[in-house]
Protein backbone atom coordinates (compact mmCIF):
# COMPACT_ATOMS: atom_id res chain seq x y z
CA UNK A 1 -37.83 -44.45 -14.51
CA UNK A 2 -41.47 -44.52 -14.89
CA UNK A 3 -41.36 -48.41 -16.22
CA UNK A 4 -39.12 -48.74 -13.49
CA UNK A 5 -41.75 -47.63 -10.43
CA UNK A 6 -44.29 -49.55 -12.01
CA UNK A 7 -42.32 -52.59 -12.92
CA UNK A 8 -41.34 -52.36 -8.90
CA UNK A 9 -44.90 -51.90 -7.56
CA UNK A 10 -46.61 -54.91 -9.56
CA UNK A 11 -43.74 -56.95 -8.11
CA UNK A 12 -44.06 -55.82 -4.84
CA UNK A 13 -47.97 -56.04 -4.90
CA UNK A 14 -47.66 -59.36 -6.46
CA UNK A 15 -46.76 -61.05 -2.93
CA UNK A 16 -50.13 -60.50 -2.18
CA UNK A 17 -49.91 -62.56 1.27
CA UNK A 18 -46.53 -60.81 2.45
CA UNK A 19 -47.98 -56.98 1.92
CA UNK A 20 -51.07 -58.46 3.39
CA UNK A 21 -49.36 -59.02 6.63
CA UNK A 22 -46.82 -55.68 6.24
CA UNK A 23 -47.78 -53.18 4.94
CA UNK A 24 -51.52 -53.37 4.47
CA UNK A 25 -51.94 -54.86 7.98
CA UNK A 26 -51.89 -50.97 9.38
CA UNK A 27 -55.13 -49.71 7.54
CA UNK A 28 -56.64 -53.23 7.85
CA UNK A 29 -55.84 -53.65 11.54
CA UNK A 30 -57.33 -50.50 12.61
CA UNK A 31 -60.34 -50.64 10.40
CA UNK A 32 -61.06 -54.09 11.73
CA UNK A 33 -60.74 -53.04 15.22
CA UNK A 34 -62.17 -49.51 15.48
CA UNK A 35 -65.33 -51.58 13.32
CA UNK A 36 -65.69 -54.41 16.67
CA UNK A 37 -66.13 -51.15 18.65
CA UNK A 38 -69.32 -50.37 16.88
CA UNK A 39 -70.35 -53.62 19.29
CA UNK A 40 -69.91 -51.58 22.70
CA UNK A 41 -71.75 -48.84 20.93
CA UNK A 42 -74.75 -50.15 20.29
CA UNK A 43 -74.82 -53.08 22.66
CA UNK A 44 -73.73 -51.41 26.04
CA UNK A 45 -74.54 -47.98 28.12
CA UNK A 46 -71.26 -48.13 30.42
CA UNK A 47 -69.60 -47.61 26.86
CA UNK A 48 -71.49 -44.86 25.60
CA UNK A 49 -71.58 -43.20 28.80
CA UNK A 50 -67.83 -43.28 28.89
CA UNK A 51 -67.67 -41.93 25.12
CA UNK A 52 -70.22 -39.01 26.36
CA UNK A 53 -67.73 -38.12 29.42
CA UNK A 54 -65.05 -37.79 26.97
CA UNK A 55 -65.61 -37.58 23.65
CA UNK A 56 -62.55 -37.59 21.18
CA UNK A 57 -62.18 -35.55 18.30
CA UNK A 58 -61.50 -36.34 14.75
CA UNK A 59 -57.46 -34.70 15.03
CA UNK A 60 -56.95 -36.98 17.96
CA UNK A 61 -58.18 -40.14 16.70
CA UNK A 62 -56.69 -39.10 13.62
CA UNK A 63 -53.01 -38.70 14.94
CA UNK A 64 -53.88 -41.81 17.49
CA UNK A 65 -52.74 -44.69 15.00
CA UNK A 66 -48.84 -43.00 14.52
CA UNK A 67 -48.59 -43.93 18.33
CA UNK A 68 -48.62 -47.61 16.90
CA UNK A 69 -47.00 -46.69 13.22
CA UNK A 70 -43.39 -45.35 14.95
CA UNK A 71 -43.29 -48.31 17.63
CA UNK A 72 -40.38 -50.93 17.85
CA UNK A 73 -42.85 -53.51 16.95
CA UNK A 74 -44.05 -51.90 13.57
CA UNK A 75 -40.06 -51.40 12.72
CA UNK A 76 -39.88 -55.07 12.69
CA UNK A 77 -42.79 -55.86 10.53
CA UNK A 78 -41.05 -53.15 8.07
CA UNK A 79 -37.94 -55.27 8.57
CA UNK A 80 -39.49 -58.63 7.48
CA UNK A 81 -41.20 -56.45 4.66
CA UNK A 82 -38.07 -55.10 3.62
CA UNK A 83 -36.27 -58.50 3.79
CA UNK A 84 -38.86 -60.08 1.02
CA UNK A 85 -38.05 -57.11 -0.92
CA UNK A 86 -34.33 -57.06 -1.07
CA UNK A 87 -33.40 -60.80 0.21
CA UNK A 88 -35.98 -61.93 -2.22
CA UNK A 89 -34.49 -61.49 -5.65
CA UNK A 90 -31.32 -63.83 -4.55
CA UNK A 91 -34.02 -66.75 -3.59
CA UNK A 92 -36.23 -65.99 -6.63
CA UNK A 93 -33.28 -65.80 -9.16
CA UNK A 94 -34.24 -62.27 -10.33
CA UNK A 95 -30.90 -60.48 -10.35
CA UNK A 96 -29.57 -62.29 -13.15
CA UNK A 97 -32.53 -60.68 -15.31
CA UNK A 98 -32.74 -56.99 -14.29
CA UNK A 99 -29.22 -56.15 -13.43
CA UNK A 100 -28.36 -56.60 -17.40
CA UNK A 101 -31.01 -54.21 -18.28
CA UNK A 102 -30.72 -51.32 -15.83
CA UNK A 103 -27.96 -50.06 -13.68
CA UNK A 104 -27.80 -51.81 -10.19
CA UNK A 105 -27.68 -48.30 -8.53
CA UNK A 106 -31.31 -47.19 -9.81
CA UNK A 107 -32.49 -50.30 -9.25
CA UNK A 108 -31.56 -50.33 -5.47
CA UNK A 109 -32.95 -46.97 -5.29
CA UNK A 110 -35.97 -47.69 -7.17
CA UNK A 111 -36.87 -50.11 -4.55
CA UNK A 112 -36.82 -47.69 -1.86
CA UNK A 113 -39.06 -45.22 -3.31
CA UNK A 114 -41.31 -47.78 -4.29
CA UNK A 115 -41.27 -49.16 -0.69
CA UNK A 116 -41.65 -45.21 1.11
CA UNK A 117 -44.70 -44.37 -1.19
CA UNK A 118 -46.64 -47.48 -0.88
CA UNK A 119 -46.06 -47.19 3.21
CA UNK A 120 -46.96 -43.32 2.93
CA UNK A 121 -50.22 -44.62 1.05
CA UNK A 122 -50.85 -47.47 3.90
CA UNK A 123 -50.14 -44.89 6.76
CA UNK A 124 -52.15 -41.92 5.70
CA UNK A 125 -55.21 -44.54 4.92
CA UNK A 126 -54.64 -46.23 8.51
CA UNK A 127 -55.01 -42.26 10.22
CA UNK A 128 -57.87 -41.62 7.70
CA UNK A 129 -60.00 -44.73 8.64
CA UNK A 130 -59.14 -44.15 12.26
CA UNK A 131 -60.75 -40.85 11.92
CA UNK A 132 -63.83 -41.71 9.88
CA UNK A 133 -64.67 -44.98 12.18
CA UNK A 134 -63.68 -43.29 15.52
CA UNK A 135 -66.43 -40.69 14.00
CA UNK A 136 -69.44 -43.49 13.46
CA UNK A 137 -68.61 -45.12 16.62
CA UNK A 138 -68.72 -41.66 18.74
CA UNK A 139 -71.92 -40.63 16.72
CA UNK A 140 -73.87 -43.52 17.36
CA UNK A 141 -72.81 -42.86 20.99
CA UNK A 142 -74.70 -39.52 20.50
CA UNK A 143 -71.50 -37.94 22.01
CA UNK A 144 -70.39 -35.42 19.81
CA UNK A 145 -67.40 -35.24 17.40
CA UNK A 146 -65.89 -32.08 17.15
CA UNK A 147 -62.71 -31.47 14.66
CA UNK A 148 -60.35 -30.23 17.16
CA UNK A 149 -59.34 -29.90 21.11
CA UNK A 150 -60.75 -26.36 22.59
CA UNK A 151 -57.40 -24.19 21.87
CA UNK A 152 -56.32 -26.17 19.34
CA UNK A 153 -55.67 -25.18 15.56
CA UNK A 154 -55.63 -27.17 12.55
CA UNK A 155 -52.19 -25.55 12.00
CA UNK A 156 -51.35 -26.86 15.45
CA UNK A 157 -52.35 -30.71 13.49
CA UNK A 158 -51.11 -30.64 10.31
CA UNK A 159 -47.74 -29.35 11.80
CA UNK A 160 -47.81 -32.67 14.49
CA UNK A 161 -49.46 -34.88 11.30
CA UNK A 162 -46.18 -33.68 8.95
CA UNK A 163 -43.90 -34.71 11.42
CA UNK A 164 -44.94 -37.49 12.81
CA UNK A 165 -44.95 -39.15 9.03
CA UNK A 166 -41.70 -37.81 8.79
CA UNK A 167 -40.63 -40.44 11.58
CA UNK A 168 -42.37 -43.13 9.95
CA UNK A 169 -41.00 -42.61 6.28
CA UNK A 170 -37.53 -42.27 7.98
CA UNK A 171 -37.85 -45.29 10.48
CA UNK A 172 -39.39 -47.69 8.22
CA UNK A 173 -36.27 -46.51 5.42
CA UNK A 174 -33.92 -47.18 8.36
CA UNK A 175 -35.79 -50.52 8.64
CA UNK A 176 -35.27 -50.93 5.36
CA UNK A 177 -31.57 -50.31 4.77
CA UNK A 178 -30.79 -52.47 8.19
CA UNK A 179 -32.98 -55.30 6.35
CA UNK A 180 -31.27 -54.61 2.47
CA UNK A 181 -27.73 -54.98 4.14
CA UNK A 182 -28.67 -58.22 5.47
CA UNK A 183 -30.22 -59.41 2.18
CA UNK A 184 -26.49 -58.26 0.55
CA UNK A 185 -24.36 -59.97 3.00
CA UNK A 186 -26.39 -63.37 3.06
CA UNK A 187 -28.71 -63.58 0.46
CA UNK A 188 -31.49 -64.91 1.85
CA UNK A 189 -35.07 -63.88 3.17
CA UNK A 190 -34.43 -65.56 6.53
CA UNK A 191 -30.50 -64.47 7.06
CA UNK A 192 -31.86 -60.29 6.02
CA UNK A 193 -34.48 -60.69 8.47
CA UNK A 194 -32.19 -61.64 11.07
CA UNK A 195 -29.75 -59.32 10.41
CA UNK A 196 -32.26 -56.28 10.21
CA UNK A 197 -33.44 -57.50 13.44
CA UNK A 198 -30.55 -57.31 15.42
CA UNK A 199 -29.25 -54.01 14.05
CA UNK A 200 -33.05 -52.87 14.74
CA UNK A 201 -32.93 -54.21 18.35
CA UNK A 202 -28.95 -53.39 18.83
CA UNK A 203 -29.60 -49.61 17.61
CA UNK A 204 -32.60 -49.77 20.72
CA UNK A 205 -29.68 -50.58 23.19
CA UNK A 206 -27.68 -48.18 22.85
CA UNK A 207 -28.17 -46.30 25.76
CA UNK A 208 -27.82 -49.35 27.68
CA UNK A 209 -24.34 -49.78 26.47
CA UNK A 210 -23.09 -46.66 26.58
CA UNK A 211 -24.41 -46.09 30.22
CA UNK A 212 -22.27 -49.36 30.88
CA UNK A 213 -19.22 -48.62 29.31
CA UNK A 214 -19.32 -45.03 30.94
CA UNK A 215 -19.38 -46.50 34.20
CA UNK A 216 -16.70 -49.41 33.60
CA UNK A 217 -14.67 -46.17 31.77
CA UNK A 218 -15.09 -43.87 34.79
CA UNK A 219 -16.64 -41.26 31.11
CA UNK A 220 -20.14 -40.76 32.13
CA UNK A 221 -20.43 -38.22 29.61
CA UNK A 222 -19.74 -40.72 26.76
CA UNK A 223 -23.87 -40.97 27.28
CA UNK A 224 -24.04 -38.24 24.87
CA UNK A 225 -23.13 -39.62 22.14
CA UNK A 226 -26.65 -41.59 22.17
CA UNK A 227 -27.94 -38.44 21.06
CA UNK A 228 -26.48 -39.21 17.63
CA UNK A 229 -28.64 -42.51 17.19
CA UNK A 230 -31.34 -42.74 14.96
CA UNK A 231 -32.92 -44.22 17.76
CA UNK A 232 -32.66 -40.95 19.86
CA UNK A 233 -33.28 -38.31 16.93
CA UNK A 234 -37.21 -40.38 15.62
CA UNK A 235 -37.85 -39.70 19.17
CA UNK A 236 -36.99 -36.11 19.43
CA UNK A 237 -38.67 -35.17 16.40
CA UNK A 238 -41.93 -37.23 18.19
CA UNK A 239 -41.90 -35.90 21.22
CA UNK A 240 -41.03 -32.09 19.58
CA UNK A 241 -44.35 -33.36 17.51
CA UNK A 242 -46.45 -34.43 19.96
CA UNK A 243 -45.64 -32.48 23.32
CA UNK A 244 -43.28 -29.21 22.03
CA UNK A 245 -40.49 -30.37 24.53
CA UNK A 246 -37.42 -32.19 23.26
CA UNK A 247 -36.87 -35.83 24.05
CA UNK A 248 -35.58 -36.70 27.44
CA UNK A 249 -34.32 -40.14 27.37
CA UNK A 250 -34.33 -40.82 31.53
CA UNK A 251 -33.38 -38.57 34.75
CA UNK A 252 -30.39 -39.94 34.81
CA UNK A 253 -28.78 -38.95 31.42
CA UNK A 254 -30.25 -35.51 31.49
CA UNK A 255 -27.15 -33.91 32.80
CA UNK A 256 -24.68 -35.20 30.17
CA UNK A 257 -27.42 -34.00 27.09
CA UNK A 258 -28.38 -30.96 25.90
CA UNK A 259 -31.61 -30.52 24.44
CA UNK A 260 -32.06 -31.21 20.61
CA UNK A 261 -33.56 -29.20 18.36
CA UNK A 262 -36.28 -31.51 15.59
CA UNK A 263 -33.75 -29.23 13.03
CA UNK A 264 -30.64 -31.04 14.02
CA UNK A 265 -32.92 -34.25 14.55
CA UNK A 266 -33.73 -33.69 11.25
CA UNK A 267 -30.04 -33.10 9.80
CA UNK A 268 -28.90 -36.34 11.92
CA UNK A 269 -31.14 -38.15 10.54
CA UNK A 270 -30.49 -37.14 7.06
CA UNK A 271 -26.63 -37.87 7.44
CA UNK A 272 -27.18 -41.33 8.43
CA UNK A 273 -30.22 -42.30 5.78
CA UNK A 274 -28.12 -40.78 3.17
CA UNK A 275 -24.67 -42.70 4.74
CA UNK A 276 -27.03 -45.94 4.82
CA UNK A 277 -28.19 -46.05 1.67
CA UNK A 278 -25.23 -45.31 0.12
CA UNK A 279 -23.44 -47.94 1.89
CA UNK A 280 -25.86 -50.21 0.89
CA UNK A 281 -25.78 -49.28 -3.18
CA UNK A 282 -22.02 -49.27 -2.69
CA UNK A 283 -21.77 -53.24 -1.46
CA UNK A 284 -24.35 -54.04 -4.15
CA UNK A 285 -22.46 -52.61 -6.81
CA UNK A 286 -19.35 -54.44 -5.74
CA UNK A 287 -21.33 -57.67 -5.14
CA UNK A 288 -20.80 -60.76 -7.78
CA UNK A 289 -24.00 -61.56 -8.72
CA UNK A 290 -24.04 -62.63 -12.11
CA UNK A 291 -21.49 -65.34 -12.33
């Protein structure tokens, strides 16, 4: 399994331009633009001023960059990165060469750990640079730049850090099975990124629909059953994460829920990774490939 990882991760890595613009875009992005704010620093007195009003501390600016990391719009890079992963063995020709050598089921697998540990590498350096930067930008400031809030623990952080990379591993995986279904059914880059798209958008919109169809139904309550969407349970777990309080989705649907614990987010979420994936090893296995 070992040749397996690594065989994985030089492929991966060897698309230098397409991890450029996925995955390594996090830690690059911020680092580029917490770097411009060195500018404002030393250029401008409104901006250090500012800075000295409020000074942020190294467990905010720390946790600041997951705000970004679990967004729609970083679910849809993962898609795209996902895509080139998966889609791109059927445009490169590569099947025909591994599947004879290892079992298709570790080899789908393979791919996803490979793909959750390099993102857990890209997302922990993205909150570590945003820390040390944030720090050189607020020092030169001459604001100071404590470790934590007044009241707050480090407990109180590494509790909110764990689970907010929890989201992240488990979004970008849902990303990625949304995207590896697509690359299954057409077999192309272009046709998995499409796919993963809509599923990605469509899984968004739930609510929508199901506060439609409960009015055209005269079932209000069928709003409920949102709560049972990935969609619903990254956000619990987020907002348990980040404000204690469980996710309220609007005023309006907040008599037909009941408030979610981040445990059953948690088991939820685990049903429908674990129903994903194996829906997605199951329609490989059965896929002609070789012929």
């Amino acid at each position: 399994m070992t040749e397996l990882f690594r065989a994985e991760w030089m492929k991966i890595n060897g698309n230098r331009y397409m991890t450029a613009f996925t995955v390594w875009l996090f830690p690059i992005g911020v680092a580029t633009f917490l770097t411009l704010a060195l500018i404002p620093a030393l250029a401008s007195e409104n901006f250090r001023a500012q800075v000295n009003n409020a000074p942020p501390t190294w467990t905010v600016q720390t946790l600041l960059p997951w705000t970004v990391i679990n967004s729609i719009i970083t679910r849809m890079i993962l898609v795209a990165f996902a895509a080139d992963v998966f889609a791109g063995e059927y445009q490169r020709g590569m099947w025909k060469n591994l599947l004879p050598r290892r079992p298709r089921a570790s080899i789908i697998l393979m791919k996803f750990f490979t793909m959750s540990f390099m993102l857990l590498i890209a997302f922990f350096a993205t909150c570590l640079l945003a820390g040390l930067i944030s720090g050189v930008v607020v020092r030169i400031t001459g604001a100071p730049y404590d470790l934590t809030l007044p009241g707050e623990t480090l407990s109180d952080f590494f509790s909110s850090f764990a689970l907010q990379a929890f989201v992240a591993i488990i979004s970008a995986l849902l990303a990625a099975c949304f995207a590896a279904l697509g690359g299954i059914l057409t077999r192309s880059i272009l046709g998995a990124v499409g796919f993963g798209a809509a599923l990605t958008l469509g899984e968004q919109a739930v609510l929508l629909v199901l506060f439609f169809l409960g009015n055209i139904l005269n079932m209000p309550g069928i709003i409920a059953l949102y709560q049972y969407t990935p969609g619903y349970n990254l956000s619990n777990i987020s907002s348990w994460a980040t404000s204690g309080t469980p996710f309220l989705a609007s005023d309006m649907t907040k008599q037909y829920m009941i408030d979610m614990s981040a445990g059953a987010s948690f088991a939820i979420l685990a049903l429908w990774l674990v129903g994903l994936i194996g829906l997605t090893v199951w329609m490989f296995r059965r896929q002609d490939i070789l012929s």
